[in-house]
Protein backbone atom coordinates (compact mmCIF):
# COMPACT_ATOMS: atom_id res chain seq x y z
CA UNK A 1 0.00 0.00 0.00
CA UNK A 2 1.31 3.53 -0.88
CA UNK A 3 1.55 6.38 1.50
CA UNK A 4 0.66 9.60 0.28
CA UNK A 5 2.13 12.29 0.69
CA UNK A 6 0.94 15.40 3.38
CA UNK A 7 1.16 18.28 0.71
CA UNK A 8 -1.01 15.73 -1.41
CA UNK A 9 -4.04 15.50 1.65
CA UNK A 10 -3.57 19.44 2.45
CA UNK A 11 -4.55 19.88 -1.00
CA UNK A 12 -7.87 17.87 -1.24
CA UNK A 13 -8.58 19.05 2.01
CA UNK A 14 -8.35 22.80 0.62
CA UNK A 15 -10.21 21.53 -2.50
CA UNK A 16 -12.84 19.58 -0.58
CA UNK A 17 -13.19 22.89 1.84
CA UNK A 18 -13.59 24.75 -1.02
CA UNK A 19 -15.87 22.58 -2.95
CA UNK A 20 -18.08 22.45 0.76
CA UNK A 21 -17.92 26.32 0.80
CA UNK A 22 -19.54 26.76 -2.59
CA UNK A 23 -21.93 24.16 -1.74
CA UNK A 24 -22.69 26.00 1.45
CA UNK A 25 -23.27 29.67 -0.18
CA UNK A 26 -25.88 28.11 -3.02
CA UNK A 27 -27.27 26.05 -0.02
CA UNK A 28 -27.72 29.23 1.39
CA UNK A 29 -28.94 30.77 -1.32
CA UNK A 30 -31.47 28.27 -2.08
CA UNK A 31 -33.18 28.59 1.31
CA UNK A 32 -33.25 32.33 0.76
CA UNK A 33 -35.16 31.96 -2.06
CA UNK A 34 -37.30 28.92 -0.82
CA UNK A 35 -38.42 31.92 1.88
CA UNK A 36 -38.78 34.29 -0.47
CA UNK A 37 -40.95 31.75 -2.66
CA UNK A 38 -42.92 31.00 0.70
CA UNK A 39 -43.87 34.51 1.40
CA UNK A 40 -44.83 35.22 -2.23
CA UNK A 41 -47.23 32.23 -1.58
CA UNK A 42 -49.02 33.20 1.11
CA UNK A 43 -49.22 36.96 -0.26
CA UNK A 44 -50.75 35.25 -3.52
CA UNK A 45 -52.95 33.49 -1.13
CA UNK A 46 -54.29 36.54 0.49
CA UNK A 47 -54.91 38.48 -2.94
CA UNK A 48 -56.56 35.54 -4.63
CA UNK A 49 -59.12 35.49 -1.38
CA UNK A 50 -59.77 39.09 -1.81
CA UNK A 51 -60.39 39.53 -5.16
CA UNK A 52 -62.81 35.74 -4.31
CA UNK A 53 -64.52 38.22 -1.48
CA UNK A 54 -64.64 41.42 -3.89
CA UNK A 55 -66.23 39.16 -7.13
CA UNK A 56 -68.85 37.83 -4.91
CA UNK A 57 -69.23 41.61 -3.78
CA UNK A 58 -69.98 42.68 -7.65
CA UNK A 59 -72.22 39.59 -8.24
CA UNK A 60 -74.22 40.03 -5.36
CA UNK A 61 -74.64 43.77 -6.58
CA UNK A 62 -75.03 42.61 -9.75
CA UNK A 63 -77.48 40.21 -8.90
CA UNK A 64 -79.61 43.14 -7.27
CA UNK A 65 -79.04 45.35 -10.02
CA UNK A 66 -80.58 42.67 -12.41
CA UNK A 67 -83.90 41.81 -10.52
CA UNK A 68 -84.60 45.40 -10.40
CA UNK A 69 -86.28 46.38 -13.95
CA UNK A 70 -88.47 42.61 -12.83
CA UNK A 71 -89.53 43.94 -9.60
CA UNK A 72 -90.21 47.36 -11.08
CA UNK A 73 -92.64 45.33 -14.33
CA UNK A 74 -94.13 43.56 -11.90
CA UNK A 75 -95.18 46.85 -9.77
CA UNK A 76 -96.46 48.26 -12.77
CA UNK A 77 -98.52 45.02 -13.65
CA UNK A 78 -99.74 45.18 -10.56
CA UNK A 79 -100.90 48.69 -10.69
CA UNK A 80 -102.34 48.43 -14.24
CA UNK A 81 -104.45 44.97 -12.45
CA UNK A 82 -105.75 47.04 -9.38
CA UNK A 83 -106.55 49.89 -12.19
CA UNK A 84 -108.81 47.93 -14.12
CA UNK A 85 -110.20 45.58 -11.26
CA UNK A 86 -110.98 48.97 -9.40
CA UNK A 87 -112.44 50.44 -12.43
CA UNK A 88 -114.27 47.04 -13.21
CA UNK A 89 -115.45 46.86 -9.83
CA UNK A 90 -116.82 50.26 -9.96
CA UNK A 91 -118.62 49.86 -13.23
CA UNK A 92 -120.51 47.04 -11.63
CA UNK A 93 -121.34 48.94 -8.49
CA UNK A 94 -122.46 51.95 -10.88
CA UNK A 95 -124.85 49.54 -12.77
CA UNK A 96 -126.46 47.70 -9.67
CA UNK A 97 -127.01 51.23 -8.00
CA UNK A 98 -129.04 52.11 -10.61
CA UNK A 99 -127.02 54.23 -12.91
């Protein structure tokens, strides 16, 4: 078996080191942007549930804003009905009164 040399294991130690060190700053570098990735998340999260909450705002509104012209026909229909019933009603009381 061959010895090796100390000059020999001082330099893959510094290359090893070396090699670790770069390892260590992308590690680093990784999680940083991991977090960063994380927080972006969670903000996208948080928009996404208020525009959800603001679109149901606008279709509840919208909702409202569509039954209106219906409710308004049938307050009209209504009127025009208790118009001519009235109006029908009094005919008939005009006629069995004697007139």
């Amino acid at each position: 078996m061959e010895t090796v040399s100390k000059e020999y294991c001082v330099s893959n130690h510094k290359n090893v080191d070396e090699r670790f060190g770069r390892d260590l700053e992308r590690i680093r570098a990784t999680e940083e942007l991991t977090r960063k990735l994380s927080d972006l998340t969670i903000e996208m999260q948080q928009m996404i549930k208020r525009h959800d909450d603001e679109i149901l705002k606008h279709d509840n509104r919208i909702s409202a804003l569509e039954k209106r012209p219906g409710l308004l026909l049938d307050k009209i229909i209504s009127a025009v009905i208790s118009f001519l019933v009235g109006g029908a009603g009094g005919i008939v009381l005009t006629k069995i009164m004697g007139g």
